[in-house]
PDB file of N, CA and C in Angstrom:
ATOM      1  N   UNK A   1       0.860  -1.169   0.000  1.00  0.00           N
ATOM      2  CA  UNK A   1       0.000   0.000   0.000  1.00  0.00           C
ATOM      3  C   UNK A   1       0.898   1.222   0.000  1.00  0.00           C
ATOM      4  N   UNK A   2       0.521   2.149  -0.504  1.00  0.00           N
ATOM      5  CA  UNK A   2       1.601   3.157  -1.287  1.00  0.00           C
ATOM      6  C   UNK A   2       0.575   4.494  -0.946  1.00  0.00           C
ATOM      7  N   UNK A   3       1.141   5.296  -0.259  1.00  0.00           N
ATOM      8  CA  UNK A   3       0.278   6.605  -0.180  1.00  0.00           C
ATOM      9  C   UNK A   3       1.091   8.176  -0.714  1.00  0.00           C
ATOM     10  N   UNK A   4       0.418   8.852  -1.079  1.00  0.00           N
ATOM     11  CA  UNK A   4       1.047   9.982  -1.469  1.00  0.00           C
ATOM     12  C   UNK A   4      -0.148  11.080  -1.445  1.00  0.00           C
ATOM     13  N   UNK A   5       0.416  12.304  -1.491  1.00  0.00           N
ATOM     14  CA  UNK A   5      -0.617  13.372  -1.450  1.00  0.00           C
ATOM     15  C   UNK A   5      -1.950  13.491  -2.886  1.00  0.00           C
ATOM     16  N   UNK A   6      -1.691  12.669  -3.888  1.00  0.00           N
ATOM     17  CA  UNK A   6      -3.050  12.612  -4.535  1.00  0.00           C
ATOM     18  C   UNK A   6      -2.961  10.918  -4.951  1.00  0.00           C
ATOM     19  N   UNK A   7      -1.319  10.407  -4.844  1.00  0.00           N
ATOM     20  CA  UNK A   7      -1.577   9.541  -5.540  1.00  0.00           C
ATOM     21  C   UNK A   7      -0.898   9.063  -6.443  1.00  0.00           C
ATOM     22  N   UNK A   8      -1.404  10.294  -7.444  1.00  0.00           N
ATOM     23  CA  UNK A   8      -0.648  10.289  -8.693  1.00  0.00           C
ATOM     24  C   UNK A   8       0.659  10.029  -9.023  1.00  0.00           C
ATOM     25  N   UNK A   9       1.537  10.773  -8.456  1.00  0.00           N
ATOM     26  CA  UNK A   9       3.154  10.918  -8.437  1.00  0.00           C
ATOM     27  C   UNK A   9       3.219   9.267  -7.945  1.00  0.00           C
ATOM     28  N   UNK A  10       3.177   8.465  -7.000  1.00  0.00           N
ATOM     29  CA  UNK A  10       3.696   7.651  -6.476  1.00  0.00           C
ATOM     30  C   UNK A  10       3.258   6.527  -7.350  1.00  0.00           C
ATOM     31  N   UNK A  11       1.994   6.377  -7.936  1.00  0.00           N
ATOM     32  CA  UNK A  11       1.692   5.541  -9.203  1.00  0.00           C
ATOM     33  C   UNK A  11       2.312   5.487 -10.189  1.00  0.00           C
ATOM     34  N   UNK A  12       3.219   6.879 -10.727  1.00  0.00           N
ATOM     35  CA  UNK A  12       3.468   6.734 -11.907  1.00  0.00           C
ATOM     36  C   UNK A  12       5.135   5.884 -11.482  1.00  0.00           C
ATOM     37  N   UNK A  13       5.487   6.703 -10.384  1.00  0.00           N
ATOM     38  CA  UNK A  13       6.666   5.599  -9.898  1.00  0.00           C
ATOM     39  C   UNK A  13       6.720   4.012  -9.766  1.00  0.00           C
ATOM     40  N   UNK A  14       5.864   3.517  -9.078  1.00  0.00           N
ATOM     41  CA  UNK A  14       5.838   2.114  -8.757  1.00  0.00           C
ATOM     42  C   UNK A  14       5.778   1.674  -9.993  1.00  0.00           C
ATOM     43  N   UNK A  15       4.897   2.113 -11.154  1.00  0.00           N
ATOM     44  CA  UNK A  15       4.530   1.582 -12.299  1.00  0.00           C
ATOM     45  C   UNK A  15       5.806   1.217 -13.202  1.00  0.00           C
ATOM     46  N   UNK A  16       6.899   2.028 -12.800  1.00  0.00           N
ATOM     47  CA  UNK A  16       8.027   2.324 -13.710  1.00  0.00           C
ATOM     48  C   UNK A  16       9.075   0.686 -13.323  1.00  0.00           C
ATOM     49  N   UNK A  17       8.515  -0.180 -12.571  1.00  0.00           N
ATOM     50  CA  UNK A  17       8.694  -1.474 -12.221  1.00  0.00           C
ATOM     51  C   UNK A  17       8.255  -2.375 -12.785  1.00  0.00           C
ATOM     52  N   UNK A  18       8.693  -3.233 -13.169  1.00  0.00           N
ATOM     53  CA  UNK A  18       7.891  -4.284 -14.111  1.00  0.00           C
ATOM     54  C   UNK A  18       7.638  -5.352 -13.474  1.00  0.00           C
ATOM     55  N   UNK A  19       7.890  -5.724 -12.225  1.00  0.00           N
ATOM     56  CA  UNK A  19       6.919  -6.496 -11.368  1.00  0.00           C
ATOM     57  C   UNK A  19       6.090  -5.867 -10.513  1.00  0.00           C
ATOM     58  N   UNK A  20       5.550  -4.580 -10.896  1.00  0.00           N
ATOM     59  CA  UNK A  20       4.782  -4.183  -9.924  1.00  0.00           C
ATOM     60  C   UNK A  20       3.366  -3.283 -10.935  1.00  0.00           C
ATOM     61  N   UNK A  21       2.462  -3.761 -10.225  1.00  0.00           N
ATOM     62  CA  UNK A  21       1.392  -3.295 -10.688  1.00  0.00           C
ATOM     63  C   UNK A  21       0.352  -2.464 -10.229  1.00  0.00           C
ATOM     64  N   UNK A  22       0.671  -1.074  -9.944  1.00  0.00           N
ATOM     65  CA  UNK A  22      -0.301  -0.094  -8.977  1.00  0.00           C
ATOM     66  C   UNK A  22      -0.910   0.435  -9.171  1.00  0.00           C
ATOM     67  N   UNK A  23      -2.385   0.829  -8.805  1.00  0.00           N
ATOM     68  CA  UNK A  23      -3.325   1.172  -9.468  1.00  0.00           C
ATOM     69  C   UNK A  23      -3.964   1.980  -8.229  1.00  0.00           C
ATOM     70  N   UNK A  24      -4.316   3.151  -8.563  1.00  0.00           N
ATOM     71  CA  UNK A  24      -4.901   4.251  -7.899  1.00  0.00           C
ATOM     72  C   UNK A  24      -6.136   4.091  -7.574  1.00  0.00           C
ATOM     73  N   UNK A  25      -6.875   4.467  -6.458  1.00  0.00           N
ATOM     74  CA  UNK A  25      -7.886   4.058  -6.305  1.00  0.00           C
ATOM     75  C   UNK A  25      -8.693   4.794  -5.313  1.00  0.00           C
ATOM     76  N   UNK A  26      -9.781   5.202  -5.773  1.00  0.00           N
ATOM     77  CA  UNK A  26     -10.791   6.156  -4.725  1.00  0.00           C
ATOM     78  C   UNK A  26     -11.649   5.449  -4.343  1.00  0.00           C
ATOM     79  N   UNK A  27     -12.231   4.661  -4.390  1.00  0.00           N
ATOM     80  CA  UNK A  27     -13.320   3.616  -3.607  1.00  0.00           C
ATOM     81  C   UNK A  27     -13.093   2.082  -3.723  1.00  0.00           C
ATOM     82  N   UNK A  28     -14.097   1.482  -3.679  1.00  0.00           N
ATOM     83  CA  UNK A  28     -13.900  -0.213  -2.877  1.00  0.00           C
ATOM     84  C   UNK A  28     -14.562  -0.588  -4.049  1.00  0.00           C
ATOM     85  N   UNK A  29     -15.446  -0.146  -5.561  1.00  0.00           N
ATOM     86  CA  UNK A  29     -15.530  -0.486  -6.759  1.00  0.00           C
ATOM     87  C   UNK A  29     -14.058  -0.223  -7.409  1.00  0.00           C
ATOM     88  N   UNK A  30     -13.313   0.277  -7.316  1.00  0.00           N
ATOM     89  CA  UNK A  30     -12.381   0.442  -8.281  1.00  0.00           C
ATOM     90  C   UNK A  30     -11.160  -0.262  -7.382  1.00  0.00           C
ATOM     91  N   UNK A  31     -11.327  -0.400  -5.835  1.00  0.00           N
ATOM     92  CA  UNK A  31     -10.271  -1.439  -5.583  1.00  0.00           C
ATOM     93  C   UNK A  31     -10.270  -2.675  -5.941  1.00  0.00           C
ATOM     94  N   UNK A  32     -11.836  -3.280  -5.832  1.00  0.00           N
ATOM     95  CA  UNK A  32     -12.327  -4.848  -6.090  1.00  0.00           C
ATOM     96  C   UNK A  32     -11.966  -4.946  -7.463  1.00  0.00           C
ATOM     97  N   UNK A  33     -11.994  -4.231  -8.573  1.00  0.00           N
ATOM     98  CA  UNK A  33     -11.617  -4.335 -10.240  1.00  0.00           C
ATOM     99  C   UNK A  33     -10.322  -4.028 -10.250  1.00  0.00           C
ATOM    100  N   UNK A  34      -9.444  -3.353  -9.478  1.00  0.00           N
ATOM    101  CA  UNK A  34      -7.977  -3.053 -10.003  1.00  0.00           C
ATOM    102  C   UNK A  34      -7.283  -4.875  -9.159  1.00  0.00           C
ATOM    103  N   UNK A  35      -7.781  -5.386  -8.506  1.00  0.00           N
ATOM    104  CA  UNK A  35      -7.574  -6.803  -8.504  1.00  0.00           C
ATOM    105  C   UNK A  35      -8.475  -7.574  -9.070  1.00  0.00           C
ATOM    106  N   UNK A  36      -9.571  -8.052  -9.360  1.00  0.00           N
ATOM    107  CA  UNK A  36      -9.882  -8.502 -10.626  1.00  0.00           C
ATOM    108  C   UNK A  36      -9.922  -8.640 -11.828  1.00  0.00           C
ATOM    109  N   UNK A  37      -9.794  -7.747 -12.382  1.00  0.00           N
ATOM    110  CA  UNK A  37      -9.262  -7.081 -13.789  1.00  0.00           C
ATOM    111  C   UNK A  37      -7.888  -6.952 -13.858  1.00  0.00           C
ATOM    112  N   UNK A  38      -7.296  -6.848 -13.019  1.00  0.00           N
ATOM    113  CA  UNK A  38      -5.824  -6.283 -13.553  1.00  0.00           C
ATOM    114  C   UNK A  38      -4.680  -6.736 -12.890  1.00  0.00           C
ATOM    115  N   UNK A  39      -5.382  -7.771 -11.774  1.00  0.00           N
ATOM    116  CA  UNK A  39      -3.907  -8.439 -11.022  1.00  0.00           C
ATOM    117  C   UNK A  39      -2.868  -7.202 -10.158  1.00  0.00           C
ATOM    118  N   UNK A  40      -3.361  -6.261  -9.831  1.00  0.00           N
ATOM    119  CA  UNK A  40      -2.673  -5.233  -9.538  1.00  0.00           C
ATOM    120  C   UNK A  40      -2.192  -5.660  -8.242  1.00  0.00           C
ATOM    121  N   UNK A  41      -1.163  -5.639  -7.640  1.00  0.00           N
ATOM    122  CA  UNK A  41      -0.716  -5.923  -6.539  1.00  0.00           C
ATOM    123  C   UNK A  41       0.508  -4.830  -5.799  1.00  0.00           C
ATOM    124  N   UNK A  42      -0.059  -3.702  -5.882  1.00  0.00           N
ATOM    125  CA  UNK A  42       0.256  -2.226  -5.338  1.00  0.00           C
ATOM    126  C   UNK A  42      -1.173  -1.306  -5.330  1.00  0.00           C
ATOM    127  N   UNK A  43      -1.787  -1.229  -4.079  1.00  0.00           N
ATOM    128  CA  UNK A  43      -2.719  -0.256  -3.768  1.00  0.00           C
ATOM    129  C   UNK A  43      -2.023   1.261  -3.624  1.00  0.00           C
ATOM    130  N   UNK A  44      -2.776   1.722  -4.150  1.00  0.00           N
ATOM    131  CA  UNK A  44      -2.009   2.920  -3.965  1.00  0.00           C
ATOM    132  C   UNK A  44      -3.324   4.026  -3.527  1.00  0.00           C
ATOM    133  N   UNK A  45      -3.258   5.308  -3.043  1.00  0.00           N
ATOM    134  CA  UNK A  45      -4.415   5.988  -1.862  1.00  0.00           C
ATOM    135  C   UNK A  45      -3.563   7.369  -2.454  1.00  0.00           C
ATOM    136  N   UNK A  46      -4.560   8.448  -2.305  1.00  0.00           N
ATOM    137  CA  UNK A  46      -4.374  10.118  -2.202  1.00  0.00           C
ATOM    138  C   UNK A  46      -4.869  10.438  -0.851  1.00  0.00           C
ATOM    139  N   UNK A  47      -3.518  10.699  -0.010  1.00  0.00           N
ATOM    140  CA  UNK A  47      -3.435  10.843   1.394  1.00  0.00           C
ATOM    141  C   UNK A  47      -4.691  12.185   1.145  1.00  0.00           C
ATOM    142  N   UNK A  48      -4.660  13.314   0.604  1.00  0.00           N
ATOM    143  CA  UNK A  48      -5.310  14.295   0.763  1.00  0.00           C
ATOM    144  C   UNK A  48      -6.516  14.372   0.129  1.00  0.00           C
ATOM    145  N   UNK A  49      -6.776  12.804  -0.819  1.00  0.00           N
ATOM    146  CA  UNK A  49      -8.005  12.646  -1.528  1.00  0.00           C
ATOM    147  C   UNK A  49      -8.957  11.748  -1.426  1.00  0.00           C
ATOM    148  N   UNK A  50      -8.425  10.975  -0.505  1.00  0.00           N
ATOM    149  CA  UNK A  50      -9.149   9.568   0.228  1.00  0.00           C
ATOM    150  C   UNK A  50      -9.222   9.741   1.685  1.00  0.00           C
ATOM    151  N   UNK A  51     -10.519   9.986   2.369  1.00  0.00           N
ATOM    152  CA  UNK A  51     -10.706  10.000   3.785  1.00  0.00           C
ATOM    153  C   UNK A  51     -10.275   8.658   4.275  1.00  0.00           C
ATOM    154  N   UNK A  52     -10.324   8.270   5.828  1.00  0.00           N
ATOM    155  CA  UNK A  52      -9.284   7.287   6.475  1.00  0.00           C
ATOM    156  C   UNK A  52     -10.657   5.714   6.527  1.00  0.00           C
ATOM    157  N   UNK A  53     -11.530   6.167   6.282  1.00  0.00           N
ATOM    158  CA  UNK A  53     -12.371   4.910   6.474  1.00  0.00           C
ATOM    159  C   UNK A  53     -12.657   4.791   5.084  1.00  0.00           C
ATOM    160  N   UNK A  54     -12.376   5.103   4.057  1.00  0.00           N
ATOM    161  CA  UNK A  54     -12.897   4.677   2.844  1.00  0.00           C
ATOM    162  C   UNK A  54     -11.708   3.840   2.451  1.00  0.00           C
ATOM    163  N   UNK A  55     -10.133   4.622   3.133  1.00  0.00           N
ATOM    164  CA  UNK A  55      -8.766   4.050   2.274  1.00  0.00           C
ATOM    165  C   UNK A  55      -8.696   2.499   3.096  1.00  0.00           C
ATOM    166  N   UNK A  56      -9.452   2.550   4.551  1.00  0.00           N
ATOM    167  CA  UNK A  56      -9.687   1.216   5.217  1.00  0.00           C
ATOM    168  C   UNK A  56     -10.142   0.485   4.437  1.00  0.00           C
ATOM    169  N   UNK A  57     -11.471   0.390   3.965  1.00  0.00           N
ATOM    170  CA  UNK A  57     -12.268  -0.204   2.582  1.00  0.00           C
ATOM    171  C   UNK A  57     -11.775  -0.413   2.001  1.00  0.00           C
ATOM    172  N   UNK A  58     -11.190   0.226   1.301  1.00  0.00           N
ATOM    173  CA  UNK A  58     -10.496  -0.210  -0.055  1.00  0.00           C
ATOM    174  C   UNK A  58      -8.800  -0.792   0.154  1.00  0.00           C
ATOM    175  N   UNK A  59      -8.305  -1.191   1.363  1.00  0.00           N
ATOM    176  CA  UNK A  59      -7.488  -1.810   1.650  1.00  0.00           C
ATOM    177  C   UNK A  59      -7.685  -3.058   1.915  1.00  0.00           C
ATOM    178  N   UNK A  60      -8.707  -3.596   2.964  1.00  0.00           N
ATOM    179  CA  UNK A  60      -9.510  -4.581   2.886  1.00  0.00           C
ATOM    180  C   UNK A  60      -9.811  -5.256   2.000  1.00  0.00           C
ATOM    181  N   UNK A  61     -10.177  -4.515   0.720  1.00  0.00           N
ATOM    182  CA  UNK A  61     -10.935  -5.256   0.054  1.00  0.00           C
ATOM    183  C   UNK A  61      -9.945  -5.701  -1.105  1.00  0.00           C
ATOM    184  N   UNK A  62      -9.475  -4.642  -1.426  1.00  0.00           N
ATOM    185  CA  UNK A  62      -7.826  -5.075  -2.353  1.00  0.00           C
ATOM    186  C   UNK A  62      -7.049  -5.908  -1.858  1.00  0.00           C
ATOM    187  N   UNK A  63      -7.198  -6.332  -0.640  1.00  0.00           N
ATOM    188  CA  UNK A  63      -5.953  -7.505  -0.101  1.00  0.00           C
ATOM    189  C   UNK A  63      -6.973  -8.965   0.008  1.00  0.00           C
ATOM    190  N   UNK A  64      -8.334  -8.731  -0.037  1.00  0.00           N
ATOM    191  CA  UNK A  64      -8.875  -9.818   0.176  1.00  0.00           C
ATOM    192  C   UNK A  64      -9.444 -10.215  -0.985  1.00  0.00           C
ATOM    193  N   UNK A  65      -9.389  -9.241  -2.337  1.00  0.00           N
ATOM    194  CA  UNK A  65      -9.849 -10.280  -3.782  1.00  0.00           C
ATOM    195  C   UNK A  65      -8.851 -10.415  -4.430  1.00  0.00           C
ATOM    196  N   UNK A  66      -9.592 -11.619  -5.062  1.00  0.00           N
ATOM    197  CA  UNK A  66      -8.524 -12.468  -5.963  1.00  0.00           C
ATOM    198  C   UNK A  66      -8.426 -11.887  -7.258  1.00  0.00           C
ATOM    199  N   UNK A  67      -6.960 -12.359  -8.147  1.00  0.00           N
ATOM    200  CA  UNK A  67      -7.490 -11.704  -9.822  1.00  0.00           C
ATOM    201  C   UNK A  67      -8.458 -13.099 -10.106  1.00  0.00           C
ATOM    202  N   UNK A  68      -9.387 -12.132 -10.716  1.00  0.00           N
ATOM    203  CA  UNK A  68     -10.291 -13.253 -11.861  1.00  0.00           C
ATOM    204  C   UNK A  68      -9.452 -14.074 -12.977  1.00  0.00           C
ATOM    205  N   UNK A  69      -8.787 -14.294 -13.481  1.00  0.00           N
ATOM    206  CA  UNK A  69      -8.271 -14.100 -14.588  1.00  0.00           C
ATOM    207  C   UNK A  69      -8.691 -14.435 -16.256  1.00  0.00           C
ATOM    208  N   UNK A  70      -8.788 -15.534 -16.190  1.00  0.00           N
ATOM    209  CA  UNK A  70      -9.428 -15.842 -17.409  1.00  0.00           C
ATOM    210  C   UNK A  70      -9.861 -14.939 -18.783  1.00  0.00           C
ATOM    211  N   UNK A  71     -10.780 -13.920 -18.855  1.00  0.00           N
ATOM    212  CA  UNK A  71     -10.543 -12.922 -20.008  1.00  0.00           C
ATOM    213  C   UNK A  71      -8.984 -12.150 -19.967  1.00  0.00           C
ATOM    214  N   UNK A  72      -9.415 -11.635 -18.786  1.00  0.00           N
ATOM    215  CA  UNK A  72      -8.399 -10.696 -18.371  1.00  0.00           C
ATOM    216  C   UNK A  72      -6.676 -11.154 -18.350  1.00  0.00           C
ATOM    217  N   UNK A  73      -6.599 -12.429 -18.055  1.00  0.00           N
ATOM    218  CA  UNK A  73      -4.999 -12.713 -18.493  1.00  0.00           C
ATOM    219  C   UNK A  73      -4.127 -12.946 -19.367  1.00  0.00           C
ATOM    220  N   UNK A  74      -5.197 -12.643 -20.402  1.00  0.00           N
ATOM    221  CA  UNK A  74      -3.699 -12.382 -21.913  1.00  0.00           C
ATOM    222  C   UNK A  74      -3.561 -10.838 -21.684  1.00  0.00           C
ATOM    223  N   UNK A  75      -4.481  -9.999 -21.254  1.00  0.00           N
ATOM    224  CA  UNK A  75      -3.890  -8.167 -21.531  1.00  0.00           C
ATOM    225  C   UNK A  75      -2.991  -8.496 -20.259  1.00  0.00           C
ATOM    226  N   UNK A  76      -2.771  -8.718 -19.185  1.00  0.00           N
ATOM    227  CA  UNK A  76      -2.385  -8.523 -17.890  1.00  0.00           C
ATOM    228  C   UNK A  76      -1.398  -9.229 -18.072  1.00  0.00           C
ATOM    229  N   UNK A  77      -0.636 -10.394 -19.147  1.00  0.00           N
ATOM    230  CA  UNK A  77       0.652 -10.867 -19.482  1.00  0.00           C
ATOM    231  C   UNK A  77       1.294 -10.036 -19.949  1.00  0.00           C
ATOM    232  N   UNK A  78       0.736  -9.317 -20.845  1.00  0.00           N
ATOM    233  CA  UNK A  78       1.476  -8.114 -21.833  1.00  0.00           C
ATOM    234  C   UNK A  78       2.115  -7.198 -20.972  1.00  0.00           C
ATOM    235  N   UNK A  79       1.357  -7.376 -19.319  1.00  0.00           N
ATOM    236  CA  UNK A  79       2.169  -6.007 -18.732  1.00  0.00           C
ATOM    237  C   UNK A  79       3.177  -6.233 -17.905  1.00  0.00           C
ATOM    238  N   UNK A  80       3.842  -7.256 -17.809  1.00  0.00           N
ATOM    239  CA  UNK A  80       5.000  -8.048 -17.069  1.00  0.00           C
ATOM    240  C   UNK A  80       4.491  -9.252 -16.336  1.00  0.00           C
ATOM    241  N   UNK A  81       5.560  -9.172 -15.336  1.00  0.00           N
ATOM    242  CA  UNK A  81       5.647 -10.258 -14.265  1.00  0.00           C
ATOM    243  C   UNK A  81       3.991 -10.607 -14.032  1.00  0.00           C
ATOM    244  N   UNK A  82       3.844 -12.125 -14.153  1.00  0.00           N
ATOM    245  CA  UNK A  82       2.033 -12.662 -13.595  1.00  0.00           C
ATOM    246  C   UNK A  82       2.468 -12.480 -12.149  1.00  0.00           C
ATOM    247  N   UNK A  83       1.407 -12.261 -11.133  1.00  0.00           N
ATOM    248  CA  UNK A  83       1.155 -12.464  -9.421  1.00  0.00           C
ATOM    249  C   UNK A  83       1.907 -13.872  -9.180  1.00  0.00           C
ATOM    250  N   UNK A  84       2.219 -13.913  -7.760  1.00  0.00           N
ATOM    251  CA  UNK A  84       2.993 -15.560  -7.567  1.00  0.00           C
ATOM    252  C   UNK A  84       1.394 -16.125  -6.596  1.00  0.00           C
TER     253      UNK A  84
END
């Protein structure tokens, strides 16, 4: 889990890793899909754009779903390293 003042900046960093997959996220719909959809395994939060019980939510919930994979794992090969 990766925090920064919107976010942004620290996403575009982690991203610049090719085993790492971080995906920005303002609620607990777009945390549950940035691990289903996308295998993302770097949450990342806008300290000044995400209140403290929503970034709870969406920490929770990003550490507790699985990737789906099946459609979704030929685009999500293309982007490096698969999850172990």
């Amino acid at each position: 889990v990766l925090i920064c003042g919107t976010g942004i900046g620290i996403s575009i960093a982690i991203n610049r890793h090719a085993d790492m997959r971080g995906a920005l996220v303002h609620d607990a719909f777009g945390a549950r899909l940035a691990r289903q959809h996308n295998d993302a395994n770097v949450l990342v939060l806008g300290g000044r754009t995400t209140g403290p019980e929503i970034a709870k939510d969406c920490a929770n919930i990003f550490l507790s779903t699985p990737f789906e994979g099946g459609r979704h794992a030929r685009r999500v090969a293309k982007l490096g390293t698969p999850s172990a």
